[in-house]
Protein backbone atom coordinates (compact mmCIF):
# COMPACT_ATOMS: atom_id res chain seq x y z
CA UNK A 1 100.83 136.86 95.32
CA UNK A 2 104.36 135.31 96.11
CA UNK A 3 106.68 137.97 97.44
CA UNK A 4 110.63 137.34 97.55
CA UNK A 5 113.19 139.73 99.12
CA UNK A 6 116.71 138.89 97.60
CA UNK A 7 120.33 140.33 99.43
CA UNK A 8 118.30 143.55 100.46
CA UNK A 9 120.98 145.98 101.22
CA UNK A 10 120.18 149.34 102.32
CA UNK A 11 122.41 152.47 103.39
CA UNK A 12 121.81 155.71 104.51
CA UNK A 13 124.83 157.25 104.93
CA UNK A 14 127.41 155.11 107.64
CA UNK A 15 124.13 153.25 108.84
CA UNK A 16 123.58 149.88 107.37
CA UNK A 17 119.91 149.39 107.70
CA UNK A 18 119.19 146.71 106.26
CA UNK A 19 121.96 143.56 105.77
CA UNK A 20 121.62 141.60 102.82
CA UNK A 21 117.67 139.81 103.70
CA UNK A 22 116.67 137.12 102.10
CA UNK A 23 112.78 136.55 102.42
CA UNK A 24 110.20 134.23 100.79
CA UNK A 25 106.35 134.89 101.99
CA UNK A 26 104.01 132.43 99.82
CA UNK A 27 100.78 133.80 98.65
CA UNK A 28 98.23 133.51 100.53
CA UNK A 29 100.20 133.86 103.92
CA UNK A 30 99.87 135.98 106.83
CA UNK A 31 103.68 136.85 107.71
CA UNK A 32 104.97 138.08 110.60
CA UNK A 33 107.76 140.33 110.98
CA UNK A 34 109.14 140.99 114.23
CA UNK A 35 111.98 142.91 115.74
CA UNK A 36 112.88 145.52 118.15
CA UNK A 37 113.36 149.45 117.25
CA UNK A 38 115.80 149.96 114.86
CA UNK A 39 115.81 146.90 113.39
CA UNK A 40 115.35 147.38 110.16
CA UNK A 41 111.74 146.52 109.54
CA UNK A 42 110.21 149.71 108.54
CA UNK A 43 113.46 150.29 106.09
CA UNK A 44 112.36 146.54 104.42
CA UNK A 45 108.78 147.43 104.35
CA UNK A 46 109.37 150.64 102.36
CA UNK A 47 111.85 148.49 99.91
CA UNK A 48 108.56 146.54 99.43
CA UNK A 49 106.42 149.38 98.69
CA UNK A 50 108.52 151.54 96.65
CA UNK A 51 109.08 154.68 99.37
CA UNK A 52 113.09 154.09 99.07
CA UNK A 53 114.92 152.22 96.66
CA UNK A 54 117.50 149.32 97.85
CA UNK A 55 121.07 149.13 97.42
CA UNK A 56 122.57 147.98 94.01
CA UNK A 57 122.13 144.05 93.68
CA UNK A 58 118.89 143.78 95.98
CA UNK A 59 116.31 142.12 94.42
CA UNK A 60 112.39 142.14 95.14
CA UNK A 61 110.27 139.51 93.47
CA UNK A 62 106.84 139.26 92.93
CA UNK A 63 104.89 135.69 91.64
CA UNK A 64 108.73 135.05 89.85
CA UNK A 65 109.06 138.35 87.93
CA UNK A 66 111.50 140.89 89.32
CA UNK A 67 110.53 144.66 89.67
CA UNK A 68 111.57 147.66 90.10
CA UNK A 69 109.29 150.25 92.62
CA UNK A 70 110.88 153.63 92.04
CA UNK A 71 107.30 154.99 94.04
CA UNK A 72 104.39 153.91 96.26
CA UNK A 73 102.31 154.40 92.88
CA UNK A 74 104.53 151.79 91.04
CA UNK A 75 103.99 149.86 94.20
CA UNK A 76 100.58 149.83 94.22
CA UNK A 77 100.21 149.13 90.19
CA UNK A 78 102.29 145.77 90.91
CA UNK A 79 99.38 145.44 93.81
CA UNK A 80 101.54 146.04 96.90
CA UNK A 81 100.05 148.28 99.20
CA UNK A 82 101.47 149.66 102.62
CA UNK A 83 99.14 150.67 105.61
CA UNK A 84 101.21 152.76 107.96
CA UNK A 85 101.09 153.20 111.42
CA UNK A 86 99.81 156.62 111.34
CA UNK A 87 97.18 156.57 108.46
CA UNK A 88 97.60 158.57 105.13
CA UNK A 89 95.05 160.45 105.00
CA UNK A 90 93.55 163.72 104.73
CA UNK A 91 91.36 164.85 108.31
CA UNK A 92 90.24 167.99 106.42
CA UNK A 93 88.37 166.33 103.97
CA UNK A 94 85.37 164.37 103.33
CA UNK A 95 85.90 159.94 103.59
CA UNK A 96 84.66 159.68 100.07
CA UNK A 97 87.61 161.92 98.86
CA UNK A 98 90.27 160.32 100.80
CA UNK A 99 88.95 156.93 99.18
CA UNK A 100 89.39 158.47 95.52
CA UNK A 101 92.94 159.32 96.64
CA UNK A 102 95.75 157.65 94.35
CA UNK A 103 92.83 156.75 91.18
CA UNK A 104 95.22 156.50 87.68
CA UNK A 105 91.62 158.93 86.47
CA UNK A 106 90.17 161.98 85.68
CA UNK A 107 90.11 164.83 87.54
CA UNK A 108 86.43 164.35 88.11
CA UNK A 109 85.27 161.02 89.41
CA UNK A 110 81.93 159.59 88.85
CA UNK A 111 80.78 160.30 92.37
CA UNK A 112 77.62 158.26 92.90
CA UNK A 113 79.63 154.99 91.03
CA UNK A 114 82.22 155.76 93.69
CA UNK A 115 79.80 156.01 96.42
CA UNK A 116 78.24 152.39 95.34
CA UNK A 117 81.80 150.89 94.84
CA UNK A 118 82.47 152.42 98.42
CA UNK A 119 79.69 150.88 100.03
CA UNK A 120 79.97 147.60 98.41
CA UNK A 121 83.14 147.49 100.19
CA UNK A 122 82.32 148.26 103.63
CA UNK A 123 79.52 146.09 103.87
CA UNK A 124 81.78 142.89 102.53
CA UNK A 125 84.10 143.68 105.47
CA UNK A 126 81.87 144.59 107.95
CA UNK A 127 82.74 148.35 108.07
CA UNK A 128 80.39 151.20 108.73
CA UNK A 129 81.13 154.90 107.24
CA UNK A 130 79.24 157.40 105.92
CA UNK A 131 80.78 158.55 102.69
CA UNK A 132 80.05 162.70 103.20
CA UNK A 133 81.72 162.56 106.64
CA UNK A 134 85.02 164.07 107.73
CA UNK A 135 87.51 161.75 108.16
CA UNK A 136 88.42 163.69 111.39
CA UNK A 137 85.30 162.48 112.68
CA UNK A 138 87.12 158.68 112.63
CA UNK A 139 89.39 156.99 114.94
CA UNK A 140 92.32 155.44 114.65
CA UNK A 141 90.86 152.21 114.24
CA UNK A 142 88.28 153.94 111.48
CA UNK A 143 90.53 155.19 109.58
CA UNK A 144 92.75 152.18 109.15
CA UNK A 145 89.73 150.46 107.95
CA UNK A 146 89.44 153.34 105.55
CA UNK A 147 92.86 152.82 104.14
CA UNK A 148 92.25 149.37 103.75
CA UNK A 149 89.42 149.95 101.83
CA UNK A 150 91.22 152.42 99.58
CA UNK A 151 94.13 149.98 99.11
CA UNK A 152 91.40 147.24 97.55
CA UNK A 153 90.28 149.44 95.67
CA UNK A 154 93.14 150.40 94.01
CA UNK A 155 93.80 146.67 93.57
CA UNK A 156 96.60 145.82 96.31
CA UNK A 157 97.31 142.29 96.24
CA UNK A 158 100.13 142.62 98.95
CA UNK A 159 99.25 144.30 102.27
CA UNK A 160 101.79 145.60 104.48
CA UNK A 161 100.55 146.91 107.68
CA UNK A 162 103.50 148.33 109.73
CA UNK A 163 102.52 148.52 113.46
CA UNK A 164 98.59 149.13 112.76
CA UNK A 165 97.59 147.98 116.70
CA UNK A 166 99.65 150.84 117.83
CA UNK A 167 97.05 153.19 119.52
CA UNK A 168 93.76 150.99 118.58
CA UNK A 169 91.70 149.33 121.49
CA UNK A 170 90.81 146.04 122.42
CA UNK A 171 87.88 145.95 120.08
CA UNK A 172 89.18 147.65 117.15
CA UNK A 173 91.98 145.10 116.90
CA UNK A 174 89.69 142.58 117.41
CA UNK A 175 87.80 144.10 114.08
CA UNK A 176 91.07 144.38 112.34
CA UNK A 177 92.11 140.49 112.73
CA UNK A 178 89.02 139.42 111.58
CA UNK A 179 89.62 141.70 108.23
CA UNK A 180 93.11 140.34 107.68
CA UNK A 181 91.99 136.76 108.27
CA UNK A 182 90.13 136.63 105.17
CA UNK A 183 92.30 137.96 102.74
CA UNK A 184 94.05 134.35 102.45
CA UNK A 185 91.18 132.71 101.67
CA UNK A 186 90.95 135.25 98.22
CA UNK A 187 95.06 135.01 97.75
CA UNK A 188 96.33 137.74 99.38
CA UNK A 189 99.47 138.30 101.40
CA UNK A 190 99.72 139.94 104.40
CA UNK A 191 102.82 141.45 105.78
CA UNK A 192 102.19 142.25 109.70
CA UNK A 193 105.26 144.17 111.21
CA UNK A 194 105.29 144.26 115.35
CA UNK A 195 107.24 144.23 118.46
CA UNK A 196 104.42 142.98 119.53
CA UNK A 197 104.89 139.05 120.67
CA UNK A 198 101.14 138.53 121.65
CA UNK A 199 99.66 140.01 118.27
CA UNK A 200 101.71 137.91 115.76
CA UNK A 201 101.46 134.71 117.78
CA UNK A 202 97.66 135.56 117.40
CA UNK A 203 97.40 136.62 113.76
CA UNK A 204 100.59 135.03 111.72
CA UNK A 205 101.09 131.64 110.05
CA UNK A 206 104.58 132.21 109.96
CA UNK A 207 107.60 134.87 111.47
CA UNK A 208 110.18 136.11 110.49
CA UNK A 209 112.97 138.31 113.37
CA UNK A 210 115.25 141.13 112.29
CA UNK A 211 117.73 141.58 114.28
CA UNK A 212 120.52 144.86 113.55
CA UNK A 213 119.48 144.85 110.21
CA UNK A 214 119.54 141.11 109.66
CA UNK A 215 117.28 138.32 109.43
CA UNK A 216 118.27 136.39 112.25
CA UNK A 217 115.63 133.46 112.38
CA UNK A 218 112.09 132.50 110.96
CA UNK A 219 109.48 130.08 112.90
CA UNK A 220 105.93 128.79 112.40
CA UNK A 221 103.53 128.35 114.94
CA UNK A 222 103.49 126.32 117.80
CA UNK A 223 105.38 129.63 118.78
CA UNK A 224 107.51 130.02 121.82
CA UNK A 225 107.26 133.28 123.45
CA UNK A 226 110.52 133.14 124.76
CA UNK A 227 112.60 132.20 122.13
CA UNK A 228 111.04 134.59 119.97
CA UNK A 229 112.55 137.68 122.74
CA UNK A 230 115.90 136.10 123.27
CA UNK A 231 115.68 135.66 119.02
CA UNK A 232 114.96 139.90 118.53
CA UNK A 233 117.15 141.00 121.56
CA UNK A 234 119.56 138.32 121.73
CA UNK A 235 118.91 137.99 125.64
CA UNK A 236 115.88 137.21 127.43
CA UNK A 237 113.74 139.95 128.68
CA UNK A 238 111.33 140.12 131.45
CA UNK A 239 109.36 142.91 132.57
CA UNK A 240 110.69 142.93 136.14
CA UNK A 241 108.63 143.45 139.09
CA UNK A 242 106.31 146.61 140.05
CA UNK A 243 107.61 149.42 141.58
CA UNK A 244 105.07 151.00 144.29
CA UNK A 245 104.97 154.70 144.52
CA UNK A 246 106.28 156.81 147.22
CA UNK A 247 103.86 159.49 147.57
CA UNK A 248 104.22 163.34 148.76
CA UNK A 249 101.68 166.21 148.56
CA UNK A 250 98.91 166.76 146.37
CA UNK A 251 99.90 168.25 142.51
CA UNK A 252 97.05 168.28 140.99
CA UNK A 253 93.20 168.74 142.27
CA UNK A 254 90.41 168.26 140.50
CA UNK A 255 86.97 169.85 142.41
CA UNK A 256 84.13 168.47 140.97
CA UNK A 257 85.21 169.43 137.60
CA UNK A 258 82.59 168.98 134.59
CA UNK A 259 83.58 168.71 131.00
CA UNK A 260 82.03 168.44 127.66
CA UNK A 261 82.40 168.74 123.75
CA UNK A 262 79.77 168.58 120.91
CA UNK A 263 79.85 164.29 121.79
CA UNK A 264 80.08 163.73 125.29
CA UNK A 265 79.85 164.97 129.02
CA UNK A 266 81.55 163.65 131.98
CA UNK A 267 79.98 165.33 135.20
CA UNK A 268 81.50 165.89 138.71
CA UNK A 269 84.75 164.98 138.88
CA UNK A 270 87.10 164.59 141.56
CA UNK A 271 90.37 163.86 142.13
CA UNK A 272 94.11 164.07 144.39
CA UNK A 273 96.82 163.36 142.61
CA UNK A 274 99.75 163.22 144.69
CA UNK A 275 103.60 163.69 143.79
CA UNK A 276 105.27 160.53 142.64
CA UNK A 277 101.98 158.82 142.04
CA UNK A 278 101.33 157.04 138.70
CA UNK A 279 97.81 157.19 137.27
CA UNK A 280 96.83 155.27 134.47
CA UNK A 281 93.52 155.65 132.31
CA UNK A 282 91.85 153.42 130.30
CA UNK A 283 89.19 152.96 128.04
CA UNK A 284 87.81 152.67 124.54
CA UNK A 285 88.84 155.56 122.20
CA UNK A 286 86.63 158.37 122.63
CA UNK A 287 85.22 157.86 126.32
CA UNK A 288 86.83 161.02 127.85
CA UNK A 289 90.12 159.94 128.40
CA UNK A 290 91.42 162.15 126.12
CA UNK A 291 89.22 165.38 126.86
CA UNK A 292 90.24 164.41 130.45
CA UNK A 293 94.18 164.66 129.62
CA UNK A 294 93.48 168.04 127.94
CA UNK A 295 91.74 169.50 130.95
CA UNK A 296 94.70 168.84 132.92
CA UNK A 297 96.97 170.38 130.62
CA UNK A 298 94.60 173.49 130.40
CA UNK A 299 93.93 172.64 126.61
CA UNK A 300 90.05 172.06 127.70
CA UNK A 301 88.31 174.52 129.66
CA UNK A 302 85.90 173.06 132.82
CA UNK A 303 82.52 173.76 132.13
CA UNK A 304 82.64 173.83 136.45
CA UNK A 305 84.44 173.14 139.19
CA UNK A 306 87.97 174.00 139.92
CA UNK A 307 91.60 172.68 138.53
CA UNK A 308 93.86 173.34 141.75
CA UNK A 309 97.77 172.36 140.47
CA UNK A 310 100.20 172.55 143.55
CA UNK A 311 97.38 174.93 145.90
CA UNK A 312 97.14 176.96 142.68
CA UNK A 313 94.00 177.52 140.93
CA UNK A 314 94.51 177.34 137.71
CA UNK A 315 90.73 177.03 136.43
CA UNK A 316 90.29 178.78 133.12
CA UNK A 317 93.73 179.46 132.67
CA UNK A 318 95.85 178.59 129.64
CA UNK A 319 98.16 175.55 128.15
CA UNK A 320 101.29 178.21 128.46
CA UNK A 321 100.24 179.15 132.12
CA UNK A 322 100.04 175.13 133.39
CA UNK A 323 103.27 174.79 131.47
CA UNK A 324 104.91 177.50 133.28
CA UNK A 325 103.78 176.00 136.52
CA UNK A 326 105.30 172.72 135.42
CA UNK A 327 102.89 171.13 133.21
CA UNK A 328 104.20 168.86 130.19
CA UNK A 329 101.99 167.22 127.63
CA UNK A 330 103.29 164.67 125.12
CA UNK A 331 100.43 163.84 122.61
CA UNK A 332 99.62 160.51 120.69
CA UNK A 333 99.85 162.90 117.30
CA UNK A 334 103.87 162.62 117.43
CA UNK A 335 104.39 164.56 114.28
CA UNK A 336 100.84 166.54 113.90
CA UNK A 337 100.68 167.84 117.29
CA UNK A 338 104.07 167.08 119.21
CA UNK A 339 107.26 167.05 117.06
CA UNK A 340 108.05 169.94 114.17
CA UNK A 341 108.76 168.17 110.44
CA UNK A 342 111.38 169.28 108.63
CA UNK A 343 113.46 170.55 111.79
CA UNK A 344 116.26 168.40 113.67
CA UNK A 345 116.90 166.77 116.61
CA UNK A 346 118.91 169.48 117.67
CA UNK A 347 116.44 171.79 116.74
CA UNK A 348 113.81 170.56 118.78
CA UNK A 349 115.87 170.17 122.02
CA UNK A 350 117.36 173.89 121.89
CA UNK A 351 113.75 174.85 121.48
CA UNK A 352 112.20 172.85 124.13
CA UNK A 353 114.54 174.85 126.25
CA UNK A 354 114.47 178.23 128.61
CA UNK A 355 116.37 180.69 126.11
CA UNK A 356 120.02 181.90 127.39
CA UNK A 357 119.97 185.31 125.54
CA UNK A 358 119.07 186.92 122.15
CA UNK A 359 121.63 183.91 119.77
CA UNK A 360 120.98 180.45 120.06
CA UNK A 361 124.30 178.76 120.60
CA UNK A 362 124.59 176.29 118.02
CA UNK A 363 127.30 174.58 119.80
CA UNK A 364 125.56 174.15 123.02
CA UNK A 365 122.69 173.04 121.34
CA UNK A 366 124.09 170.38 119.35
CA UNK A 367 126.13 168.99 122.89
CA UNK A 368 122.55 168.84 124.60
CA UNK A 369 121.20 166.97 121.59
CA UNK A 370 124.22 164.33 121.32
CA UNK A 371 123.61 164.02 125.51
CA UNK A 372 119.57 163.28 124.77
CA UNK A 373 120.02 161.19 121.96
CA UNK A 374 122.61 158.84 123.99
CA UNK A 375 120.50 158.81 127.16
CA UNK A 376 117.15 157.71 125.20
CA UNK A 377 118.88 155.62 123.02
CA UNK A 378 117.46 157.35 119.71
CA UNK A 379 118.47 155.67 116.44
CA UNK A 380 119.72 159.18 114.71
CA UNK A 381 121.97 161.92 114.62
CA UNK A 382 121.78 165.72 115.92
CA UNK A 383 121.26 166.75 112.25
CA UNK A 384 118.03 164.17 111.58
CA UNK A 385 115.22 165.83 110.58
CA UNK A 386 112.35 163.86 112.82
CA UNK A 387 110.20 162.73 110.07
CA UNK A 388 113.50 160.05 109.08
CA UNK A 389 113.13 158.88 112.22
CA UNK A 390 111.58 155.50 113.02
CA UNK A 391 108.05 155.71 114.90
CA UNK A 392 110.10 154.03 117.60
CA UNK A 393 112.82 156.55 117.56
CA UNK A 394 110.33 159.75 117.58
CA UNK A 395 108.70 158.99 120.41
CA UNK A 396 112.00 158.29 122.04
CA UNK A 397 112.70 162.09 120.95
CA UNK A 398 109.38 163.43 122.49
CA UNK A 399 109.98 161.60 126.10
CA UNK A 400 113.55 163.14 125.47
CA UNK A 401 111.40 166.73 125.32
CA UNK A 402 110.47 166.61 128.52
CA UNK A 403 111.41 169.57 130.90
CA UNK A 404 113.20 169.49 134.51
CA UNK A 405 112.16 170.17 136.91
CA UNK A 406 108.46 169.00 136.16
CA UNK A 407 105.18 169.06 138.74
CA UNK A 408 102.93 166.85 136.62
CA UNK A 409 103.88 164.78 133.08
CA UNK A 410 101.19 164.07 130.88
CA UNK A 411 101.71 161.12 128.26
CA UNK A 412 99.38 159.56 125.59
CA UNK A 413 100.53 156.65 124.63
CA UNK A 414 103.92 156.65 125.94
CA UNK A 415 105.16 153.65 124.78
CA UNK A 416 103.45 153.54 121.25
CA UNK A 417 105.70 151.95 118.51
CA UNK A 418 108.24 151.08 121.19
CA UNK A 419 109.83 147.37 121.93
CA UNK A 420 109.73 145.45 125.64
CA UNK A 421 113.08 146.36 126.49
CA UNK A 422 112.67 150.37 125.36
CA UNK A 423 108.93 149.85 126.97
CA UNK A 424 110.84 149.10 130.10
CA UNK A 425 113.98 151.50 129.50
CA UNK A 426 111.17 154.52 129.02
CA UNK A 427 109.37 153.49 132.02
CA UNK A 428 112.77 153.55 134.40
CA UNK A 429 113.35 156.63 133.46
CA UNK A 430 110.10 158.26 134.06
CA UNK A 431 109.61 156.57 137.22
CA UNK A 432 113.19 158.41 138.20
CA UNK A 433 111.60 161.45 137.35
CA UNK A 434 108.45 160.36 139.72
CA UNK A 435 111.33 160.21 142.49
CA UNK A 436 113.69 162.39 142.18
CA UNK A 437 111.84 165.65 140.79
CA UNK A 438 108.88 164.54 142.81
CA UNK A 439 106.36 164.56 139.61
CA UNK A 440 103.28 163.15 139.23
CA UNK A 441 102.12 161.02 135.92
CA UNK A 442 98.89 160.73 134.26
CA UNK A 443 98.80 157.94 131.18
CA UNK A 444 96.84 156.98 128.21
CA UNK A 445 97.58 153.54 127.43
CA UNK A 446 95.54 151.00 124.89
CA UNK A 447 98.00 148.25 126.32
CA UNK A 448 96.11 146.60 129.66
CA UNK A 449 99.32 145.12 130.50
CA UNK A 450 101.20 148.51 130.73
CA UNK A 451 98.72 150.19 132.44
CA UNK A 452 98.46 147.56 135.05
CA UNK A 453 101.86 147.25 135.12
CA UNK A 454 103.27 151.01 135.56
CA UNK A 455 100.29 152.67 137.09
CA UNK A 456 99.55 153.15 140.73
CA UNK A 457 96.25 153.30 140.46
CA UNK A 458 93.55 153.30 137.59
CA UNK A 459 90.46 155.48 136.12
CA UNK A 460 88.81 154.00 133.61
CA UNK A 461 86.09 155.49 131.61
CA UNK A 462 83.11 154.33 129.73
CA UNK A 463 80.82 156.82 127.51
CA UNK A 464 81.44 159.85 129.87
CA UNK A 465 81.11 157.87 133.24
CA UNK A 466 84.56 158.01 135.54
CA UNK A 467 85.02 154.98 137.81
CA UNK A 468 86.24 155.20 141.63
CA UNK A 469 90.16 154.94 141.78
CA UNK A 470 91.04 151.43 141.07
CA UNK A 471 94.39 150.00 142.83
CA UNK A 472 96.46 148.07 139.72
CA UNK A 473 98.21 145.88 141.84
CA UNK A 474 95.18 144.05 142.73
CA UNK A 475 93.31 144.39 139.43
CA UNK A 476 93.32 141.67 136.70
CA UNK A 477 93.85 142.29 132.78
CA UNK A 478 90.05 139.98 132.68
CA UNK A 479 88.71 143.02 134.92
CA UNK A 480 90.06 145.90 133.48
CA UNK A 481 89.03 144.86 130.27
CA UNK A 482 85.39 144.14 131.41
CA UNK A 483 85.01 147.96 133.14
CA UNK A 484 86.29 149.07 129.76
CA UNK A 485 83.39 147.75 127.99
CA UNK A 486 80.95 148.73 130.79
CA UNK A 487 80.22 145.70 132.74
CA UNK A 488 80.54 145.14 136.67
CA UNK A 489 80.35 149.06 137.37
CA UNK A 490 79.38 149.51 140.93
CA UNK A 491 75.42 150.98 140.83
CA UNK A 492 76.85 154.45 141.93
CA UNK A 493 79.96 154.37 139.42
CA UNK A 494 80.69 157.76 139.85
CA UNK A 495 83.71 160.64 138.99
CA UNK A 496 85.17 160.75 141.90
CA UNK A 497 88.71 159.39 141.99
């Protein structure tokens, strides 16, 4: 399907999002769209599939007819279909279900056709579910794959997928090219939004760079890396060099420290994490990484061993009692588990804070937010709700969150949704905190590069096994990636660290 994008203007409010586009993607294309935060991108995408309306006078264009979206559903009965970068779904309820989700019939689906229409569908692109299981049993990755399958089945024609290798891993992109790749070859479009240079030069036959609401250029591949920067920043951008860590006592102490759900054990632990010290971990989704994170936030409860935080012990003890001793935790779930929809900037930063009486001070509270939202740079207003925010922008507003002064900052996915120059922005600024308030930093990070870059040193975990403290400087991407998938472990790869 042929798209076209004609003088897309959109406002909201004084904000000029988008600045009169003009786009042609030919069917059968993959098309890249690239452009730092606050471009404009997600504002174009959601043009395309029919979550806002454009300005008066825009036009969008699809094999020479113009339409009108007023709705995702109109969107999808035109066949344009938008994957976003957290997936709409359902966690509560059963994959089958969530696939059903958006049918034009009855309130009572044929079930077993379903279930064979389902299947069909997996197996042609490679997928593996179980129909009856919870999609809160998926990961990221899984449930992208789901949504992908819904969207054919509801006959999308046009896929837009707007940062979908935010929060994935190595593999599950991997899996997720090899889907897109074929939907050329049966006449389908693919939209790919990114900041990410190394994902569209891999994927896209052609890009095209917003700039401030603009479409400042378009290229085809032999692609130039640095043209394509200086093109969305207008300046060239380099990540700069690594900043070693000057270290001071011990924060945190793990003693052989044993944890466990209903999937997976990790035994023995042990670890000395000293102020100003970076840590990054790594690994496939689901390896302990994340159960790991929790235990040091006191979210996940040792099965043994002892949590020591600044001589301490805080074994046992609750998520409020580590956040009292200095404890912050800033989850990959932005708006499910670490921002508040339907409540403002300013609401969020006057309740991050100590209370100063019985009244909140408006006043005060709006001055703190205009301060934040100046020194991280978010794209919004005191009064924006944080679901109108850009991906970008909220997690922007969750590293604004974050408490002073602070003993140990715990981040998944810092960095997800973000461009180079906020990657590197975000970074300077926690690293300050390393020095100045003499906190300590554990990371989640699906991006090699980042965690080699930013970290210290490295854990990296495979199926419930903890390596030995890596150093980063010394440590390839090639070798990081091959301990993630469980080759060249030492014989004795324990959990000490």
């Amino acid at each position: 399907m042929n798209v076209e994008l004609k003088n897309i203007h959109k406002h909201f409010g004084k904000t000029h999002a988008n600045r009169g586009i003009n786009l042609t993607i030919p069917s059968g294309t993959i098309q890249g769209i690239l452009g730092e935060n606050g471009a404009g991108k997600s504002t174009l995408m959601k043009i395309l599939s029919g979550f806002i309306q454009a300005d008066p006078g825009s036009e969008v264009i699809l094999d020479g007819k113009p339409v009108y979206m007023d709705s995702p559903a109109s969107a999808i009965r035109y066949g344009v279909g938008m994957l976003h970068q957290d997936p709409l779904d359902f966690p509560p309820m059963r994959i089958l279900d969530n696939f059903l989700l958006g049918l034009p019939s009855s309130f009572f689906p044929n079930r077993k056709e379903a279930t064979q229409d389902f299947n069909l569908l997996a197996k042609e692109y490679g997928f593996s579910f179980d129909p009856e299981n919870y999609v809160d049993s998926l990961t990221v990755g899984e449930r992208q794959q789901l949504e992908i399958m819904r969207l054919l089945f509801l006959g999308a024609r046009v896929f837009i997928l707007d940062e979908p290798t935010t929060g994935i891993s190595a593999s599950q992109k991997e899996k997720l090219f090899a889907t897109l790749k074929k939907f050329p070859e049966q006449g389908m479009t693919v939209i790919f939004v990114s900041h990410k240079l190394e994902d569209v030069e891999n994927l896209c036959d052609r890009v095209a760079v917003l700039r401030g609401g603009e479409l400042v250029g378009e290229t085809k591949p032999p692609y130039n890396t640095s043209k394509l920067v200086e093109m969305m920043f207008g300046k060239v951008v380099t990540l700069g060099e690594r900043q070693p860590a000057q270290t001071g006592d011990t924060v945190l102490s793990f003693q052989n420290v044993s944890l466990e759900d209903t999937r997976l054990k990790i035994k023995n632990i042990s670890l000395d994490l000293r102020a100003g010290e970076v840590i990054g971990l790594a690994g496939l989704e689901g390896s302990g990484q994340g159960m790991f994170m929790r235990a040091c936030a006191g979210l996940v409860r040792p099965v043994s061993g002892k949590v020591i935080l600044k001589g301490r012990d805080l074994t046992g003890k609750s998520y409020h009692t580590f956040k009292r001793e200095g404890v912050n935790f800033l989850p990959a779930a932005r708006l499910e588990e670490g921002l508040v929809p339907g409540l403002s900037l300013t609401d969020h930063f006057v309740l991050a804070e100590e209370p100063k009486g019985i009244f909140i001070d408006r006043a005060a509270g709006q001055k703190l937010a205009e301060d934040r939202i100046k020194s991280f740079n978010i794209r919004g207003t005191p009064t924006s709700t944080v679901e109108s925010l850009s991906g970008g922008n909220q997690q922007r507003a969750e590293l604004a969150l974050l408490q002073s002064p602070l003993s140990l900052i715990l981040l998944e996915h810092p960095t997800r949704g973000l461009d180079i120059e906020s990657v590197i922005y975000i970074w300077s600024k926690l690293k300050d905190r390393c020095r100045q308030d003499g906190a300590a930093i554990i990371f989640i990070s699906s991006d090699l590069e980042e965690v080699l870059q930013y970290s210290d040193r490295l854990l990296v975990f495979f199926s419930g096994r903890v390596s030995e403290p890596i150093d980063a400087a010394t440590t390839s991407v090639e070798q990081l990636g091959q301990l993630i998938g469980g080759k060249n472990w030492p014989e004795k790869g324990g959990a000490h660290a």
